[in-house]
N, C-alpha and C. Protein backbone atom coordinates (compact mmCIF):
# COMPACT_ATOMS: atom_id res chain seq x y z
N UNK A 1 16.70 268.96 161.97
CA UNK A 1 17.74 268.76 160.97
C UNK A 1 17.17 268.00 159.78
N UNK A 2 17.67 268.49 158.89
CA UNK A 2 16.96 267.66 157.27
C UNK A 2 18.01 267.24 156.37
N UNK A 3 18.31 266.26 156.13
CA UNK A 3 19.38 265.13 155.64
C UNK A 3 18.69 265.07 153.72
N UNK A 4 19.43 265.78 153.29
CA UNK A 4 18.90 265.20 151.84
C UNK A 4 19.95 264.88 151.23
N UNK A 5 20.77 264.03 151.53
CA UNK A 5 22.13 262.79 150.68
C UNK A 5 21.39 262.05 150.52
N UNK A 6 21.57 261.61 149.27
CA UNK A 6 21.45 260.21 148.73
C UNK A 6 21.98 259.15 149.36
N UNK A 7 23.22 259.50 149.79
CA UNK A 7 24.38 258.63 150.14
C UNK A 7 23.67 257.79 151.63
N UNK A 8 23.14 258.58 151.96
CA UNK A 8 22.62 258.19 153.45
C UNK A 8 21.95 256.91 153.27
N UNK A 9 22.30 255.67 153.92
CA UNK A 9 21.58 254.31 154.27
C UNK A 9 20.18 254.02 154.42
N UNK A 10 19.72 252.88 153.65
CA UNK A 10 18.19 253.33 153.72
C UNK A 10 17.69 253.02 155.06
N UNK A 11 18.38 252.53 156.29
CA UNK A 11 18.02 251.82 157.63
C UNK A 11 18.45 253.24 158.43
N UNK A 12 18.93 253.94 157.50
CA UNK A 12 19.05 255.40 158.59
C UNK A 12 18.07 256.82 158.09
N UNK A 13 17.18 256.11 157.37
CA UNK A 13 16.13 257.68 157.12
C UNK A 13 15.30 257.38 157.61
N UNK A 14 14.61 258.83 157.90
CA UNK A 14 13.28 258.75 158.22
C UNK A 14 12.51 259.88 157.78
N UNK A 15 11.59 259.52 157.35
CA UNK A 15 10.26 260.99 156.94
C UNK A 15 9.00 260.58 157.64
N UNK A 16 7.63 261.58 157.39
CA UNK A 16 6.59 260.66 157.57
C UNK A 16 5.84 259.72 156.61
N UNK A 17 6.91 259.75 155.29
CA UNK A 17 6.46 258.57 154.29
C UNK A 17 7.36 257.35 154.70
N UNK A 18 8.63 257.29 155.07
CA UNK A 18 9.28 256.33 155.74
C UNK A 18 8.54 255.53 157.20
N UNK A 19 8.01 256.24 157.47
CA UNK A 19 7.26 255.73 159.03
C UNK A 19 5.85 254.69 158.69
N UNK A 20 5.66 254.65 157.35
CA UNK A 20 4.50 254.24 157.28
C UNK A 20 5.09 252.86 155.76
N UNK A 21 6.08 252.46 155.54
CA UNK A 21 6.64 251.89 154.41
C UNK A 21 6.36 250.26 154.98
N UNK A 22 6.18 250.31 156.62
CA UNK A 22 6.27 248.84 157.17
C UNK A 22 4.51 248.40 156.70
N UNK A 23 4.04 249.19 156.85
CA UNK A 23 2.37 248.89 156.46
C UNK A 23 2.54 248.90 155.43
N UNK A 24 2.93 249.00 154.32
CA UNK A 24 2.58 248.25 152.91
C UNK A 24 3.33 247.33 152.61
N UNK A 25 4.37 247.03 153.52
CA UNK A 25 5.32 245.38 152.88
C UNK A 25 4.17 244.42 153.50
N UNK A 26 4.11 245.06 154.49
CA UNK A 26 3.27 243.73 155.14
C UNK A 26 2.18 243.62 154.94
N UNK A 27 1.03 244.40 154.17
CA UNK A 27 -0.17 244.43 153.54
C UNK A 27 0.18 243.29 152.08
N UNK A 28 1.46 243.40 151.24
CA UNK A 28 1.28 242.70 149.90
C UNK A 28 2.23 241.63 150.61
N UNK A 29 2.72 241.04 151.83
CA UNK A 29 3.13 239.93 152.29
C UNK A 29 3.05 238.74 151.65
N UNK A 30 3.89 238.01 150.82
CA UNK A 30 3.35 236.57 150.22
C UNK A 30 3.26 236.72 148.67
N UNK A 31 3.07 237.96 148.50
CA UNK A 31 2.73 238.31 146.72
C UNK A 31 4.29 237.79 145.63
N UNK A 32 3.70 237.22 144.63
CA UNK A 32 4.96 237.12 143.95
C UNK A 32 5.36 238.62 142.99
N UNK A 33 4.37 239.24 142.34
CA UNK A 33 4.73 240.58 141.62
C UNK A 33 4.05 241.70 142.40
N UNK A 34 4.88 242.65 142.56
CA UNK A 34 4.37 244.02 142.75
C UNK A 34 4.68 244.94 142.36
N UNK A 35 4.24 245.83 142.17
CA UNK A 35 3.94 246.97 141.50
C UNK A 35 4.17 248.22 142.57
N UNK A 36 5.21 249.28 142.36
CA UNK A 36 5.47 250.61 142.96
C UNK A 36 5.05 251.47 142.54
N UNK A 37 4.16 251.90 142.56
CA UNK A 37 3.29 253.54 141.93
C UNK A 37 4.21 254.36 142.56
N UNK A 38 4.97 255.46 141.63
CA UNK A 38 5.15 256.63 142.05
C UNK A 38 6.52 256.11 143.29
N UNK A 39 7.35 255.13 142.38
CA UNK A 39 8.49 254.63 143.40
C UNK A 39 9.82 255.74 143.64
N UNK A 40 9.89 256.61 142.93
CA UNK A 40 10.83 257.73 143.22
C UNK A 40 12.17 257.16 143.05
N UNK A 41 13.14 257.58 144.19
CA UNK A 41 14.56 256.62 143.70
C UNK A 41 14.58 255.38 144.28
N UNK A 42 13.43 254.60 144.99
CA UNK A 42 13.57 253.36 144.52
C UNK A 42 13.24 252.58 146.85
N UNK A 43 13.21 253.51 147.39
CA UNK A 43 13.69 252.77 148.81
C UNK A 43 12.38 251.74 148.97
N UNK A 44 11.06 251.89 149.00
CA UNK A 44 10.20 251.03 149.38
C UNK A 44 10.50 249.65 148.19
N UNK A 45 10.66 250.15 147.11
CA UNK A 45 11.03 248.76 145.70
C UNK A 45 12.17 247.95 146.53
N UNK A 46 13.23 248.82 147.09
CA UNK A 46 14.07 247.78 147.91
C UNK A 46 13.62 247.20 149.08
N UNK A 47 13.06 247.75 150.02
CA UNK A 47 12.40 246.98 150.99
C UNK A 47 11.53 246.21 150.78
N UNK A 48 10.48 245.88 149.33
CA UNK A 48 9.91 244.77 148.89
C UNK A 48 10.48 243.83 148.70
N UNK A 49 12.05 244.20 147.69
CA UNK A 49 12.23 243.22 146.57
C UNK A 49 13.20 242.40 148.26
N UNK A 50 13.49 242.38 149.15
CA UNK A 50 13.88 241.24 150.05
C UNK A 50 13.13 240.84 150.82
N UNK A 51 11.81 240.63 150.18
CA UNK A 51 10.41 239.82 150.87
C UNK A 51 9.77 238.85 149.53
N UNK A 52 10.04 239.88 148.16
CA UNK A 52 8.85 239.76 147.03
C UNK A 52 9.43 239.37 146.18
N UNK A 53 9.26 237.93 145.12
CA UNK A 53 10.52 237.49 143.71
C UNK A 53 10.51 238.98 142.84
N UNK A 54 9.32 239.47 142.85
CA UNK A 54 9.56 240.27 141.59
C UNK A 54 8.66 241.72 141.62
N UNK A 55 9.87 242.67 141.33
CA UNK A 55 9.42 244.37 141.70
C UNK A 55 9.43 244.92 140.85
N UNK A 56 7.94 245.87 140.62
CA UNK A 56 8.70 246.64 139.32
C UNK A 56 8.13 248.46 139.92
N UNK A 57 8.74 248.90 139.98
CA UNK A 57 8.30 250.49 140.41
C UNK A 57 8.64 251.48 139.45
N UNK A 58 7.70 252.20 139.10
CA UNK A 58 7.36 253.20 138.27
C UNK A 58 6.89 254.58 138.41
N UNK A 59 7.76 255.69 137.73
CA UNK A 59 7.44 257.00 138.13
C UNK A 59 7.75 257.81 137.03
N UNK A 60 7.22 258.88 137.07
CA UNK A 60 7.65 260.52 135.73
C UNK A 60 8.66 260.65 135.95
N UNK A 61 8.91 260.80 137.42
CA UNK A 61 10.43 261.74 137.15
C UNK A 61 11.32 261.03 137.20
N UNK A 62 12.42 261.45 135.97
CA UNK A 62 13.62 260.98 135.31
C UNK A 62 14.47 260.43 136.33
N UNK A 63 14.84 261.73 136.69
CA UNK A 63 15.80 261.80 137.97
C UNK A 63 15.87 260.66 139.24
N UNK A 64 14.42 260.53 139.45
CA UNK A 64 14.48 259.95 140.55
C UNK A 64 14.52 258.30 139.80
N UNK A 65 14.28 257.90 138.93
CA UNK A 65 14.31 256.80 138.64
C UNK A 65 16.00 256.41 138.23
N UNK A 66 16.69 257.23 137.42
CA UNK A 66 17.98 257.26 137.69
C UNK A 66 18.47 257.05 138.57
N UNK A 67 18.59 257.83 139.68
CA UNK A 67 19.12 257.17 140.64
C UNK A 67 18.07 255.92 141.26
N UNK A 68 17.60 255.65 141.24
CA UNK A 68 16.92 254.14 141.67
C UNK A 68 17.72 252.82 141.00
N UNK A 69 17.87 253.14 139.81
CA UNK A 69 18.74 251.91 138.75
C UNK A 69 20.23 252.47 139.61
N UNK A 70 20.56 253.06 140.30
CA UNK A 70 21.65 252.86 140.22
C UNK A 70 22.25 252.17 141.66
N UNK A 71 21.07 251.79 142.25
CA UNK A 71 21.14 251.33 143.69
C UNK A 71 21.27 249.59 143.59
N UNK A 72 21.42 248.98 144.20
CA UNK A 72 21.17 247.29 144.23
C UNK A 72 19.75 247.25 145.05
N UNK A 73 19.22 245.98 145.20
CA UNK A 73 19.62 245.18 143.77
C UNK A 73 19.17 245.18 142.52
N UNK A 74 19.99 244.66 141.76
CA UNK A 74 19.78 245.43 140.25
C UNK A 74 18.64 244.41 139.61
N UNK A 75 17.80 243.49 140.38
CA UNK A 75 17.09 242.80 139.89
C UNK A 75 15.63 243.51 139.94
N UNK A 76 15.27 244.64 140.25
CA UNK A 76 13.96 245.72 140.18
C UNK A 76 13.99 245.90 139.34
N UNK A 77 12.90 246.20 138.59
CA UNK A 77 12.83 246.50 137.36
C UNK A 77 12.21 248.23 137.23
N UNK A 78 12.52 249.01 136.74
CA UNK A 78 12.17 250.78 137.26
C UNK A 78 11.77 251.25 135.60
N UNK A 79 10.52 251.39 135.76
CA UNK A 79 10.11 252.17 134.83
C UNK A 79 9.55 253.78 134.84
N UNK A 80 10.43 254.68 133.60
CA UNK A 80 10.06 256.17 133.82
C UNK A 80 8.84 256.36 132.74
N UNK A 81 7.71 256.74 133.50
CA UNK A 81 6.86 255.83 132.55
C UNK A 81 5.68 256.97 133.35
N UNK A 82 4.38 257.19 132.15
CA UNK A 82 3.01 257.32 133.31
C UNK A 82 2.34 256.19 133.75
N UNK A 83 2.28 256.09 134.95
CA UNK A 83 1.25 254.86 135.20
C UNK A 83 0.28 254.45 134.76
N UNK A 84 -0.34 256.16 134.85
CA UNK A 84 -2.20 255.60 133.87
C UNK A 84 -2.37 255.37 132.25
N UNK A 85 -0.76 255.67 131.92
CA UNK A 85 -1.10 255.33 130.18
C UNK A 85 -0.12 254.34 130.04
N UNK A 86 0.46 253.94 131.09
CA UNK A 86 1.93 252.68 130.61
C UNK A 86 1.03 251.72 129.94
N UNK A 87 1.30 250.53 129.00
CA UNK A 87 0.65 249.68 128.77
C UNK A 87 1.15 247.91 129.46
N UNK A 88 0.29 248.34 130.37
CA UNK A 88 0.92 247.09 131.60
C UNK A 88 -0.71 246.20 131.14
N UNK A 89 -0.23 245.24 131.14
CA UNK A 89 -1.38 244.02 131.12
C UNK A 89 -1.93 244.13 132.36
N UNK A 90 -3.93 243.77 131.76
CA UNK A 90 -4.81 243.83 133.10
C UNK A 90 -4.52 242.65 133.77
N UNK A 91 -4.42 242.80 135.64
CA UNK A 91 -4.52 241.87 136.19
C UNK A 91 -3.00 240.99 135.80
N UNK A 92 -2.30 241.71 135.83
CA UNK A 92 -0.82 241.58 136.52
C UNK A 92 0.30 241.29 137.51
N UNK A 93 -0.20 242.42 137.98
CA UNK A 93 0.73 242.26 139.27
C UNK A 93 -0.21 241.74 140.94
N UNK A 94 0.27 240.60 142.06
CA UNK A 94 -0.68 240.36 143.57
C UNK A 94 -0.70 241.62 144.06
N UNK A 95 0.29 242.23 143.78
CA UNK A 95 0.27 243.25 145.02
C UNK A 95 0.39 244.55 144.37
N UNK A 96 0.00 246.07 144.58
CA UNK A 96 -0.07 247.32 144.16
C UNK A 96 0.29 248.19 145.43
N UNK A 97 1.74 248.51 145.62
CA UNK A 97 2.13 250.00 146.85
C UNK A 97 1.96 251.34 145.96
N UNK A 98 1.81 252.61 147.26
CA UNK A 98 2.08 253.85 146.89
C UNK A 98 2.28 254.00 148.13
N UNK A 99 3.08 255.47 147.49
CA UNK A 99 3.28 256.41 148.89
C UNK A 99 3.53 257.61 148.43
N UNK A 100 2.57 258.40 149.04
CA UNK A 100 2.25 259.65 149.15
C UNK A 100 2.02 260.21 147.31
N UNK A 101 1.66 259.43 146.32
CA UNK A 101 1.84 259.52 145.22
C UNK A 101 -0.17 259.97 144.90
N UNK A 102 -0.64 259.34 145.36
CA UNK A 102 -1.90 259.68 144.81
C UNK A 102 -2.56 260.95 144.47
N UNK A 103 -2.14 262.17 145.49
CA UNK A 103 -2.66 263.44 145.00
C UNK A 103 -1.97 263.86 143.93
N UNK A 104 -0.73 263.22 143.26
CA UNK A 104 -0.02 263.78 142.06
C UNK A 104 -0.99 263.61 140.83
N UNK A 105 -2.15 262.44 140.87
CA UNK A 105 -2.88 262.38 139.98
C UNK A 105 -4.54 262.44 140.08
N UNK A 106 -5.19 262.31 139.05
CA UNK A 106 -6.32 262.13 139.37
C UNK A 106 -6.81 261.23 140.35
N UNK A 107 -7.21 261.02 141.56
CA UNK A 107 -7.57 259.57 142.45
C UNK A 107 -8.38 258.95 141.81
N UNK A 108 -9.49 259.41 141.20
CA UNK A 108 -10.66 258.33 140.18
C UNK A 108 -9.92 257.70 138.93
N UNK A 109 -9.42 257.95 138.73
CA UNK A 109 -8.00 257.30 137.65
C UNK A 109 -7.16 256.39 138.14
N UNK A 110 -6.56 257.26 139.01
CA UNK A 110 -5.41 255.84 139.79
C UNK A 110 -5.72 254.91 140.29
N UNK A 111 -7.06 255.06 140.99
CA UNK A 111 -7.90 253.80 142.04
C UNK A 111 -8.60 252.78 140.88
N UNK A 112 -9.05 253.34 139.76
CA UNK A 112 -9.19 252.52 138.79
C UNK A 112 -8.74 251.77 137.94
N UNK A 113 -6.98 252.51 137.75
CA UNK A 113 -6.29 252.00 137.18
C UNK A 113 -5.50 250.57 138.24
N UNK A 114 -5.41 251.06 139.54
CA UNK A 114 -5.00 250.07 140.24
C UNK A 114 -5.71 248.67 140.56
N UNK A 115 -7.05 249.35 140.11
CA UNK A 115 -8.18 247.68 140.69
C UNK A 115 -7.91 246.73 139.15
N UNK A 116 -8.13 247.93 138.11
CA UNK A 116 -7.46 246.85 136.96
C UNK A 116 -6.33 246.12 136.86
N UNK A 117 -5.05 246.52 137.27
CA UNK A 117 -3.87 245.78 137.42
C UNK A 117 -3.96 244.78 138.32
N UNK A 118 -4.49 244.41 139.45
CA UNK A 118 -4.58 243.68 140.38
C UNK A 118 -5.12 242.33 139.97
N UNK A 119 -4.88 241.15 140.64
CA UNK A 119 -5.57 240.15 140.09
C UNK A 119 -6.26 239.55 140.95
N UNK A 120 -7.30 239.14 140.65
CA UNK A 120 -8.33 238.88 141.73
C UNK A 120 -7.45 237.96 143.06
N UNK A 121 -7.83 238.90 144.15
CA UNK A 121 -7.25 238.46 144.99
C UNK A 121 -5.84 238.89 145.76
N UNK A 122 -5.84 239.56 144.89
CA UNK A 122 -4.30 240.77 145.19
C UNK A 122 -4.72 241.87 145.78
N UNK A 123 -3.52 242.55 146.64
CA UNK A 123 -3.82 243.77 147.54
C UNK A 123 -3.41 244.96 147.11
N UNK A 124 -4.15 246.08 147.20
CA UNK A 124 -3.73 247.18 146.90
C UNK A 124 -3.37 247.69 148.15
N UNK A 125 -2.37 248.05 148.59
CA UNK A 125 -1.89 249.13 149.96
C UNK A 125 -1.34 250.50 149.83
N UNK A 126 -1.81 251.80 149.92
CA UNK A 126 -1.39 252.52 149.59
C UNK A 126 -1.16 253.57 151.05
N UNK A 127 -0.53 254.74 151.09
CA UNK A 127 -0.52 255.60 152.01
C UNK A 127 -0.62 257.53 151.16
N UNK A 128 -1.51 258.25 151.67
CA UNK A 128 -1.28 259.43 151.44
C UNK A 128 -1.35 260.74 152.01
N UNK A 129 -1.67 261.40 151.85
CA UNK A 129 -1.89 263.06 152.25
C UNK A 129 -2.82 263.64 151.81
N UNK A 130 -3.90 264.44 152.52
CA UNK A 130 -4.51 265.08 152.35
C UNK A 130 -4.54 266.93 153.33
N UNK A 131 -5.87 267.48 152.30
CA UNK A 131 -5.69 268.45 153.50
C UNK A 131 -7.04 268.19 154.54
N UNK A 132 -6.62 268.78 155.97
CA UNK A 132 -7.53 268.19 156.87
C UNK A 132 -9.10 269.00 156.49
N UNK A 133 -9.75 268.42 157.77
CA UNK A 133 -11.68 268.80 157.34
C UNK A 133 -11.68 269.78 158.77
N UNK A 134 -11.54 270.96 158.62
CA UNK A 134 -11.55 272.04 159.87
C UNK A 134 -12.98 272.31 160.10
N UNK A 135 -13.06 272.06 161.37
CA UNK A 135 -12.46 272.47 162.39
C UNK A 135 -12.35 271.00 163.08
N UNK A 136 -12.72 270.05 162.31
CA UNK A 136 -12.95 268.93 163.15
C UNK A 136 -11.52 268.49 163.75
N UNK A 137 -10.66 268.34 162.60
CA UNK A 137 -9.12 268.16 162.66
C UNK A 137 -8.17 268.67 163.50
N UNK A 138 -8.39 270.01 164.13
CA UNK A 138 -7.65 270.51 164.74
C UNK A 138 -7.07 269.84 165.70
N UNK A 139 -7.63 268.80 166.79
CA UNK A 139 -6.98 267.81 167.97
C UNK A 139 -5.96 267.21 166.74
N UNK A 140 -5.93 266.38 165.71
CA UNK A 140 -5.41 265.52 165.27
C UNK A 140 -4.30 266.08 164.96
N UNK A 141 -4.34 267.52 164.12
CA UNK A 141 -3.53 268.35 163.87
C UNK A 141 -2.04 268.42 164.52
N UNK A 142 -2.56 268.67 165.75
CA UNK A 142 -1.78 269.06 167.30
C UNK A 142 -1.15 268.41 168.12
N UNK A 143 -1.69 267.18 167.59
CA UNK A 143 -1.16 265.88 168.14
C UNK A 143 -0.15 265.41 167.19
N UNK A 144 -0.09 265.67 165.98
CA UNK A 144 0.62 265.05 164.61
C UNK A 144 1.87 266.03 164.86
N UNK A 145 1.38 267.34 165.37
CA UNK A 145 2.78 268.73 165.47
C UNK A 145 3.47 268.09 166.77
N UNK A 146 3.00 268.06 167.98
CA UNK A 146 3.91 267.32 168.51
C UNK A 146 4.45 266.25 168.66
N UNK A 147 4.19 264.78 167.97
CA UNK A 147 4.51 264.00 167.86
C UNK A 147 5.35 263.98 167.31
N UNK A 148 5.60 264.96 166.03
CA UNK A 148 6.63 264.95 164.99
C UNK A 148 8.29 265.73 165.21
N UNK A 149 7.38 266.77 166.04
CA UNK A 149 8.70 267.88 166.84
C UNK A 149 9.15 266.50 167.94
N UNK A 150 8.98 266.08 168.52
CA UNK A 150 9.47 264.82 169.28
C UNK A 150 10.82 264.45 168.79
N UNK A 151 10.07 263.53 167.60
CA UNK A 151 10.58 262.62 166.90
C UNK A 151 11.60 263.28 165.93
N UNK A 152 11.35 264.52 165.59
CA UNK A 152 12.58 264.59 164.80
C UNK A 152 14.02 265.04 165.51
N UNK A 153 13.83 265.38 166.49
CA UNK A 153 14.93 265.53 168.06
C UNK A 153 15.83 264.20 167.93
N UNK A 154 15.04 262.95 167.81
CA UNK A 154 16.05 262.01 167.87
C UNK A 154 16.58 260.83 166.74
N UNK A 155 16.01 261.74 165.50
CA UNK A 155 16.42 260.83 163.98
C UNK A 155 16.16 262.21 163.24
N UNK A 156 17.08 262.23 162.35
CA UNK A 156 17.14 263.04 161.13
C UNK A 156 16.13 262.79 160.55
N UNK A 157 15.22 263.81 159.90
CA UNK A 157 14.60 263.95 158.42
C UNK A 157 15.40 263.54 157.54
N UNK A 158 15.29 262.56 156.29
CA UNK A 158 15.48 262.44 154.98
C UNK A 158 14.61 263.38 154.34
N UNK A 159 14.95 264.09 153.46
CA UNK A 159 14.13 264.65 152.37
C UNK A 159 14.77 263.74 151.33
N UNK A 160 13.32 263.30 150.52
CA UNK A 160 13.24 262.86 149.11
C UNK A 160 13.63 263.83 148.26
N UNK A 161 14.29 263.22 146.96
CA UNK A 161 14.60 264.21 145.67
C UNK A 161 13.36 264.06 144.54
N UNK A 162 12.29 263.61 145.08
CA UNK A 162 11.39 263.84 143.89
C UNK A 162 10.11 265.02 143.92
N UNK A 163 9.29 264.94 142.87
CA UNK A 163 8.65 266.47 143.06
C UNK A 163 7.49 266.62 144.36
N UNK A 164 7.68 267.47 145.30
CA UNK A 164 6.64 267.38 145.76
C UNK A 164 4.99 268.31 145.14
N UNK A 165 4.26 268.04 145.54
CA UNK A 165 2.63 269.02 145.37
C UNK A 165 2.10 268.87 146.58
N UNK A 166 1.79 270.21 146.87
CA UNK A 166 1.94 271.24 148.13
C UNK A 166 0.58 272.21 147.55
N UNK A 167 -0.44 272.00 148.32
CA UNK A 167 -1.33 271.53 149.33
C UNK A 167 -1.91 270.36 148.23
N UNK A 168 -2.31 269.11 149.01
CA UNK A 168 -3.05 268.50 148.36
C UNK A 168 -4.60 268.82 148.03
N UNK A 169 -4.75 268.11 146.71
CA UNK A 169 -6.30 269.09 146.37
C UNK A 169 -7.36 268.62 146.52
N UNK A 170 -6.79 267.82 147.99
CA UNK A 170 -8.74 266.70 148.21
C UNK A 170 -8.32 266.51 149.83
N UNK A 171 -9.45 266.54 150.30
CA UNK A 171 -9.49 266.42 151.98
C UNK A 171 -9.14 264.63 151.85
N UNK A 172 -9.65 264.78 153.35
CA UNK A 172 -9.13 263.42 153.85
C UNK A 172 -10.85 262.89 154.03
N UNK A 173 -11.60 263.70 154.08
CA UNK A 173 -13.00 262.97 154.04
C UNK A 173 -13.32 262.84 152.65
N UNK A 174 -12.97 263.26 151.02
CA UNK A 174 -13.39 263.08 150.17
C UNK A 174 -12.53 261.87 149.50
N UNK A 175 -11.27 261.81 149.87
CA UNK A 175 -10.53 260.92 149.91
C UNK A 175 -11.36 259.18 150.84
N UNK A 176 -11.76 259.86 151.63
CA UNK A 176 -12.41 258.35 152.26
C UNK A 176 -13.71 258.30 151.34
N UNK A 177 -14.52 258.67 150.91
CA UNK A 177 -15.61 258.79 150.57
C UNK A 177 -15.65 258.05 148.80
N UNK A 178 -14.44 258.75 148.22
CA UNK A 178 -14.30 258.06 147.40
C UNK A 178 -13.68 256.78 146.80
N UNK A 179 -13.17 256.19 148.24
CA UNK A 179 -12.22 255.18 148.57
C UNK A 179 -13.14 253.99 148.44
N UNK A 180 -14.14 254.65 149.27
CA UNK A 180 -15.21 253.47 149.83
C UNK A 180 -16.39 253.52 148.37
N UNK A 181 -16.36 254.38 147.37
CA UNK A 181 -17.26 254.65 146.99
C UNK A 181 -16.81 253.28 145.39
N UNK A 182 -15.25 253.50 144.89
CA UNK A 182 -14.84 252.65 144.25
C UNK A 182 -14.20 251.17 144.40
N UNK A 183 -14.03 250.90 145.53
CA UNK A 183 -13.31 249.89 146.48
C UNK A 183 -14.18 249.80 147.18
N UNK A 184 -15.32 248.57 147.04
CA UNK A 184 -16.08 248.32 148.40
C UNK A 184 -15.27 247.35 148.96
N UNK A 185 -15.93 247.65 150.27
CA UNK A 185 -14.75 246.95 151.71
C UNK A 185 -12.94 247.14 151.88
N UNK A 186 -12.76 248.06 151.06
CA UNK A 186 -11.65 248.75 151.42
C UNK A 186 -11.47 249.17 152.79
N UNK A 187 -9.95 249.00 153.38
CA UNK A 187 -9.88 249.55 154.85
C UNK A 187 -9.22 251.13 155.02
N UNK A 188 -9.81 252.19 155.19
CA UNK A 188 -9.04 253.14 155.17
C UNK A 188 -9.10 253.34 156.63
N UNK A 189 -8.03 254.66 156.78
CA UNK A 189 -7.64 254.50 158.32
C UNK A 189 -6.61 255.84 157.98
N UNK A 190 -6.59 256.86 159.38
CA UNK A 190 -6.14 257.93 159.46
C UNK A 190 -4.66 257.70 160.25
N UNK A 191 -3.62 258.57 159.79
CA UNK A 191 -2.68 257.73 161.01
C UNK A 191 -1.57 259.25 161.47
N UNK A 192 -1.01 259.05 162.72
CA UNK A 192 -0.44 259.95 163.19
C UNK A 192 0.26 261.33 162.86
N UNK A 193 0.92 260.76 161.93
CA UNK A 193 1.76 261.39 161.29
C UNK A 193 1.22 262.34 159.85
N UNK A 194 -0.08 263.05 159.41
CA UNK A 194 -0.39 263.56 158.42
C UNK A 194 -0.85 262.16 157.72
N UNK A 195 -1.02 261.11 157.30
CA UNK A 195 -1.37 260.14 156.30
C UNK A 195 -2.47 259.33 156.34
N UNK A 196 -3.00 258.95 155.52
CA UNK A 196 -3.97 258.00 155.81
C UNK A 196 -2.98 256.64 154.79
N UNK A 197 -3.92 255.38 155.90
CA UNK A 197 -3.61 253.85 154.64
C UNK A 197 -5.05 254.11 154.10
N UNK A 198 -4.81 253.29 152.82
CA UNK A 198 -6.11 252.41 152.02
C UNK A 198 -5.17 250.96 151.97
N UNK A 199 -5.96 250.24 152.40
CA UNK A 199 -5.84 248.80 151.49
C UNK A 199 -7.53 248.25 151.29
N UNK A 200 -6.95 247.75 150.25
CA UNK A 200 -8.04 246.82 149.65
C UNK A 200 -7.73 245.55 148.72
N UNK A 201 -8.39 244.34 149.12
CA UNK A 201 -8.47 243.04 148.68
C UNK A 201 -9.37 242.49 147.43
N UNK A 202 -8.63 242.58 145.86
CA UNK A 202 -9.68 242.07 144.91
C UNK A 202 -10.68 241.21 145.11
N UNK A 203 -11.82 241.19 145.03
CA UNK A 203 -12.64 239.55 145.24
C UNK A 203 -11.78 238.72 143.38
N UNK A 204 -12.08 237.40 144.30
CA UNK A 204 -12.03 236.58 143.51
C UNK A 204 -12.50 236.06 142.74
């Protein structure tokens, strides 16, 4: 079953970008500003902003930022904006989330643009999608198909209203490769459900 109301409670959705939203509150844990790449109508900006003084999440599409302003609390700040050309001061915001937003853009852009916003010492946590590295993938694959047929038996799918891009246009090994290649000591990590995390810690 696939639930796409708005109306629906944010403690009652679930996707496999929802399953993975607890790993980035708790990656920018403690931060006073953060930053939402690619925040859509707004649910991870709310699950920050009752941990974090101050949220600001930013995305293209209109729509989804509309409805984001129209949710509480009204103290987020939502910009419809491009990320890589907004003019946000370097070394800004402790903390930097995404989800599932990175293949929408260039990754050598966004990962750059994100180490600049950060201030030494601030975390970047992100989560995304790739397509897998065959034939190696196939166990992981199979394991992700039934895990998911499981799980959606006993919680509804939310579908998001923002745009998706369908197939992503970078594996999950070029994605690590270039993770590690711009972010040294970055932690990346593959996870059940189709996604990988990145986090990474500015030096000081």
């Amino acid at each position: 079953m696939i639930n796409r109301s708005i109306e629906t409670p944010d403690a009652d959705r679930w996707n496999t970008n929802i399953q993975y939203h607890g790993l980035l509150v708790d990656a920018v844990a403690g931060s006073d500003t953060v930053l939402d790449v690619g925040c859509g109508e707004g649910m991870l900006s709310r699950r920050l902003r009752r941990h974090i003084p101050h949220v600001t999440g930013i995305d293209l599409h209109e729509p989804s930022i509309t409805l984001a302003r129209t949710q509480p609390p009204a103290d987020i700040t939502y910009l419809h904006a491009d990320f890589l050309t907004h003019p946000f001061t370097p070394e800004s915001f402790d903390g930097i989330v995404s989800v599932a937003t990175l293949h929408h853009m260039d990754p050598t852009a966004a990962l750059t643009r994100m180490a600049e916003l950060l201030r030494p010492g601030g975390t970047l946590a992100l989560t995304g999608l790739a397509k897998p590295n065959w034939p190696a993938d196939l166990p992981r694959e199979l394991a992700a198909g039934i895990a998911y047929n499981w799980y959606r038996f006993t919680k509804p799918r939310w579908e998001h209203p923002s745009p998706i891009v369908w197939p992503p246009p970078h594996t999950y090994a070029e994605i690590r490769t270039l993770a590690h290649s711009l972010l040294p000591a970055s932690t990346y990590r593959r996870h059940l459900y189709w996604r990988y995390s990145l986090i990474w810690t500015k030096p000081k």
